[in-house]
Protein backbone atom coordinates (compact mmCIF):
# COMPACT_ATOMS: atom_id res chain seq x y z
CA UNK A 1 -26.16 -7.37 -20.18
CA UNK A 2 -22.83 -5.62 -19.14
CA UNK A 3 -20.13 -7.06 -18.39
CA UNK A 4 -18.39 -7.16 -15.14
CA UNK A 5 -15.97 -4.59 -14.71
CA UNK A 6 -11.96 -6.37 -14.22
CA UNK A 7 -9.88 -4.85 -11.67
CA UNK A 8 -6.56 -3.30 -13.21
CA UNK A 9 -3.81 -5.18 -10.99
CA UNK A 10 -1.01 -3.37 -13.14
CA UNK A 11 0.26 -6.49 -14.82
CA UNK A 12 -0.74 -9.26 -17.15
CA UNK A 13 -3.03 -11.88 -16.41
CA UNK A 14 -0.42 -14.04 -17.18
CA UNK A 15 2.23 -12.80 -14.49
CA UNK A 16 -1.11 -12.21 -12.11
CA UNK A 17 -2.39 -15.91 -12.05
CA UNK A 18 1.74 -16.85 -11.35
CA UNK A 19 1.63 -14.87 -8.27
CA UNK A 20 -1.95 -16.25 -7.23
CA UNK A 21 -0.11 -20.03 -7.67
CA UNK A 22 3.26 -20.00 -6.78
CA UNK A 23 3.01 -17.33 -3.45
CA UNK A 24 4.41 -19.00 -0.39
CA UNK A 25 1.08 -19.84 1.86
CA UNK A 26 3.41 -20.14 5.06
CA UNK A 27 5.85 -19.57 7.15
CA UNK A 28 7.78 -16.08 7.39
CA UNK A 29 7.91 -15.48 3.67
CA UNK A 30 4.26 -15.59 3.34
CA UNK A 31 3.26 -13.79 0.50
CA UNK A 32 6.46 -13.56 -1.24
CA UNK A 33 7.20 -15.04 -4.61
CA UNK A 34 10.57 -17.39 -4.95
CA UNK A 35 12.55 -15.24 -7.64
CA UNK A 36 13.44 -18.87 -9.15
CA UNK A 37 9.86 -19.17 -10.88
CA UNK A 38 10.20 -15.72 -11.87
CA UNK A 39 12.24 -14.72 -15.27
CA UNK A 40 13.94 -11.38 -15.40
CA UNK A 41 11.28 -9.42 -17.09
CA UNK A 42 8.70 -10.26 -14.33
CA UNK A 43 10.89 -9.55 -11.95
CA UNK A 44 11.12 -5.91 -13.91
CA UNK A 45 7.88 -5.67 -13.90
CA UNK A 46 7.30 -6.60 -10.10
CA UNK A 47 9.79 -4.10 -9.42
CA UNK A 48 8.31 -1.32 -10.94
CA UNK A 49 4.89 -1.92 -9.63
CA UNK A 50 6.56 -1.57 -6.24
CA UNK A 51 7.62 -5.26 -5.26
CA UNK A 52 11.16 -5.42 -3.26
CA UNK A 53 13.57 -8.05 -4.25
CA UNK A 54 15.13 -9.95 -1.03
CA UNK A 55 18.14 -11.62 -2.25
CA UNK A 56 17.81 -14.01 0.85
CA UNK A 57 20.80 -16.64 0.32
CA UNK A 58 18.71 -19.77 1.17
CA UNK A 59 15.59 -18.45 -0.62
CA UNK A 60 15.83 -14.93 -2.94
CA UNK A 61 11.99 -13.71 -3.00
CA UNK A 62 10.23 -11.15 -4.49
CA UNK A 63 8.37 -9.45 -1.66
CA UNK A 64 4.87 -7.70 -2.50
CA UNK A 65 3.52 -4.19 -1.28
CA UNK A 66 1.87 -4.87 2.16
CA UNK A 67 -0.49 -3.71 4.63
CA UNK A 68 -0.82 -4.67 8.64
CA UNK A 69 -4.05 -3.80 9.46
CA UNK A 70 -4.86 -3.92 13.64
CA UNK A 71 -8.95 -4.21 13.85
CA UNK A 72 -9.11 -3.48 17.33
CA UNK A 73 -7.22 0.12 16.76
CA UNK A 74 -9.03 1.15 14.31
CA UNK A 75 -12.19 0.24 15.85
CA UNK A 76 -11.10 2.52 18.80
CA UNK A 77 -10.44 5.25 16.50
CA UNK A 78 -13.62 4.81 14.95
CA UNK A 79 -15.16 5.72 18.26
CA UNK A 80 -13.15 7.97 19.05
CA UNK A 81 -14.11 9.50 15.80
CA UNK A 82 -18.12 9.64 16.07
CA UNK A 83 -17.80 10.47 20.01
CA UNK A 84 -15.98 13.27 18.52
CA UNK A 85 -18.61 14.22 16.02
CA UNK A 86 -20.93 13.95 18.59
CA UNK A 87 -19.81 15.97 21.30
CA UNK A 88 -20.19 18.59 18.34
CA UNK A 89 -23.73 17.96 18.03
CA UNK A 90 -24.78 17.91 21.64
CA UNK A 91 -23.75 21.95 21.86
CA UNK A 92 -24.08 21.79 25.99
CA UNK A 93 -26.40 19.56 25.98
CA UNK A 94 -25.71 16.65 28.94
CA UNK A 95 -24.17 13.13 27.60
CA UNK A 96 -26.19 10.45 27.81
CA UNK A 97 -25.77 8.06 30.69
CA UNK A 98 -27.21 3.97 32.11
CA UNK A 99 -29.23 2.82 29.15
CA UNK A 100 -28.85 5.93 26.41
CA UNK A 101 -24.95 5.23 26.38
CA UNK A 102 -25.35 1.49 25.77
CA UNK A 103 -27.70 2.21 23.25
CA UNK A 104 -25.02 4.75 21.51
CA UNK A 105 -21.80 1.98 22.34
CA UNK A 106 -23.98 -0.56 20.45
CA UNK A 107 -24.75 1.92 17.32
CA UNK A 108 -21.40 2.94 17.36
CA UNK A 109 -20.36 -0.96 17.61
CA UNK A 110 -23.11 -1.96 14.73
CA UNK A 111 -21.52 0.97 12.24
CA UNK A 112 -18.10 -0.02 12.79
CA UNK A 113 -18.71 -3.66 12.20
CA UNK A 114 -20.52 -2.76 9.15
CA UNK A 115 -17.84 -0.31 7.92
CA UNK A 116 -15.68 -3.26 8.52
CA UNK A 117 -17.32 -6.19 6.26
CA UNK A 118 -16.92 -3.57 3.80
CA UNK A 119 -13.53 -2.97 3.84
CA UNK A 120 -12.55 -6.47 4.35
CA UNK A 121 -14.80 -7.34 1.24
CA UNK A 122 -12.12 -4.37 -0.52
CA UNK A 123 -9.53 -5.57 1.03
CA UNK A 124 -9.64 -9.42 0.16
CA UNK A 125 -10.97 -8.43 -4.05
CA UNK A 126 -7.52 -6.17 -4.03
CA UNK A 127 -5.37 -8.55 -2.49
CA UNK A 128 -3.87 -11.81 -4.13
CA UNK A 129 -2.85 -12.89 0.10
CA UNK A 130 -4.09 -12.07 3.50
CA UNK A 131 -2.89 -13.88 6.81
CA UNK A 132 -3.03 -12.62 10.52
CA UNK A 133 -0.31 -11.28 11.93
CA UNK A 134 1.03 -11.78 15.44
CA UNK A 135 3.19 -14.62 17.25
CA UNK A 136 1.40 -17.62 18.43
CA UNK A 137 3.58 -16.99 21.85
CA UNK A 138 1.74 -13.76 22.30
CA UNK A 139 -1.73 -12.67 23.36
CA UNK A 140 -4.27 -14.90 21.37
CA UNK A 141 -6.55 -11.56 20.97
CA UNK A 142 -3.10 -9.87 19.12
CA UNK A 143 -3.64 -12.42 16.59
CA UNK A 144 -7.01 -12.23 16.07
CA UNK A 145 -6.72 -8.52 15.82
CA UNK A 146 -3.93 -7.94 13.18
CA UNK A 147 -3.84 -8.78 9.77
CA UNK A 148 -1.50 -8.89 7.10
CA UNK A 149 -2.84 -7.89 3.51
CA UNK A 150 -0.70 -8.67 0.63
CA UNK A 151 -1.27 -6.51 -2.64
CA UNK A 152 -0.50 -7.00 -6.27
CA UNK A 153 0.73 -3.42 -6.91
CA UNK A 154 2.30 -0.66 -4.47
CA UNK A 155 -0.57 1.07 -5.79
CA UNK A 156 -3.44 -1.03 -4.75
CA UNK A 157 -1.88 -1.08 -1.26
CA UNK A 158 -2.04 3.18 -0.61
CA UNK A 159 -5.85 3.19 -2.21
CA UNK A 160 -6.89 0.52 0.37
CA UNK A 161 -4.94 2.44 2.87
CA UNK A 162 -6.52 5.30 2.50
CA UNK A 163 -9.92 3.14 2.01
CA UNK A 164 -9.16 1.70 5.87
CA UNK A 165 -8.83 5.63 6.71
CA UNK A 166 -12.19 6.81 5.31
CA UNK A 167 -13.92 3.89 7.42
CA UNK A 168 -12.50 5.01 10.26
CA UNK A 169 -14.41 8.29 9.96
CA UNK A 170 -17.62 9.94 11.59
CA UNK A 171 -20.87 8.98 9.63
CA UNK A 172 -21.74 11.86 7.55
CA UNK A 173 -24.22 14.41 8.46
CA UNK A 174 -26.87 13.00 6.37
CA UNK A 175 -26.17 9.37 7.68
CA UNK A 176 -29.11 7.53 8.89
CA UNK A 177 -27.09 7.23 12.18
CA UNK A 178 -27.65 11.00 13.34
CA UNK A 179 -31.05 10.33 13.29
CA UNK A 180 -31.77 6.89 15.32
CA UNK A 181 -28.75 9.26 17.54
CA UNK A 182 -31.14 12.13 17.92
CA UNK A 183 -34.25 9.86 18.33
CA UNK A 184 -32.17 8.72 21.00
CA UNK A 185 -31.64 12.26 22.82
CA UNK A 186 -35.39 12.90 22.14
């Protein structure tokens, strides 16, 4: 049997399972490492793989690459994206109205959710932290919408960026989805 693939973080294990233990869980440094548990080599190293140092006076950290992520935006640019690709495909042909758009909102909804399990799946196996964002003075649904990823390596950070951008996308042309779309036209 083969053996599972490990994920290249950029560092030792040793320096990786540090981070995984001694990360603050809350308050506004979440995600950061104290630079006290750190020695100057790991700091180096941190450094290099894109880390900032924060030489806060009543609590130096080590802050990690980082992503905000808003759901809710890039669901609407998902839309936005396969309306797009649609409006392509209809070539004059009249949008669909009553029950043929519901039908279409709810494939569009059903591919972006999908597309979205994925990426959080990514997201959460490339990240050593993850928290949502937002004040708890603000709009309850701006919490629940933004989250904060927190990545091992600036690296790891602009491939799941650029992950989140490729599920934003149309389906491709030889998606299943073009078909239950032109069943639906039929």
């Amino acid at each position: 049997m083969e053996d599972k693939a490990e994920l290249n973080f950029g560092l030792d294990n040793e320096l990786k399972s540090q981070i995984d233990t001694q990360h603050l869980t809350e308050g506004a440094l979440f995600g950061t490492v104290p630079q006290k548990v750190l020695n100057p080599d790991d700091t180096r190293q941190l450094e290099r793989l894109g880390w900032v140092k924060r030489d806060y006076r009543d609590q130096p950290v080590m802050e990690p690459p980082q992503a905000t992520l808003d759901w809710d935006h890039l669901s609407e640019r998902h839309r936005d994206e396969v309306l797009h690709a649609l409006s392509r495909r209809l070539l004059g042909r009249t949008p669909w109205v009553d029950n043929q758009h519901a039908i279409l909102e709810e494939l569009i909804d059903s591919i972006w959710e999908q597309r979205q399990e994925e990426i959080r799946v990514l997201l959460n196996a490339w990240a050593f932290a993850a928290a949502w964002a937002g004040h708890p003075d603000h709009n309850d649904r701006v919490v629940e919408s933004r989250q904060t990823f927190y990545f091992y390596s600036a690296s790891m950070r602009d491939a799941a960026e650029k992950a989140v951008e490729l599920a934003v996308t149309a389906p491709d042309d030889d998606d299943e989805f073009w078909k239950y779309i032109q069943a639906l036209g039929d």
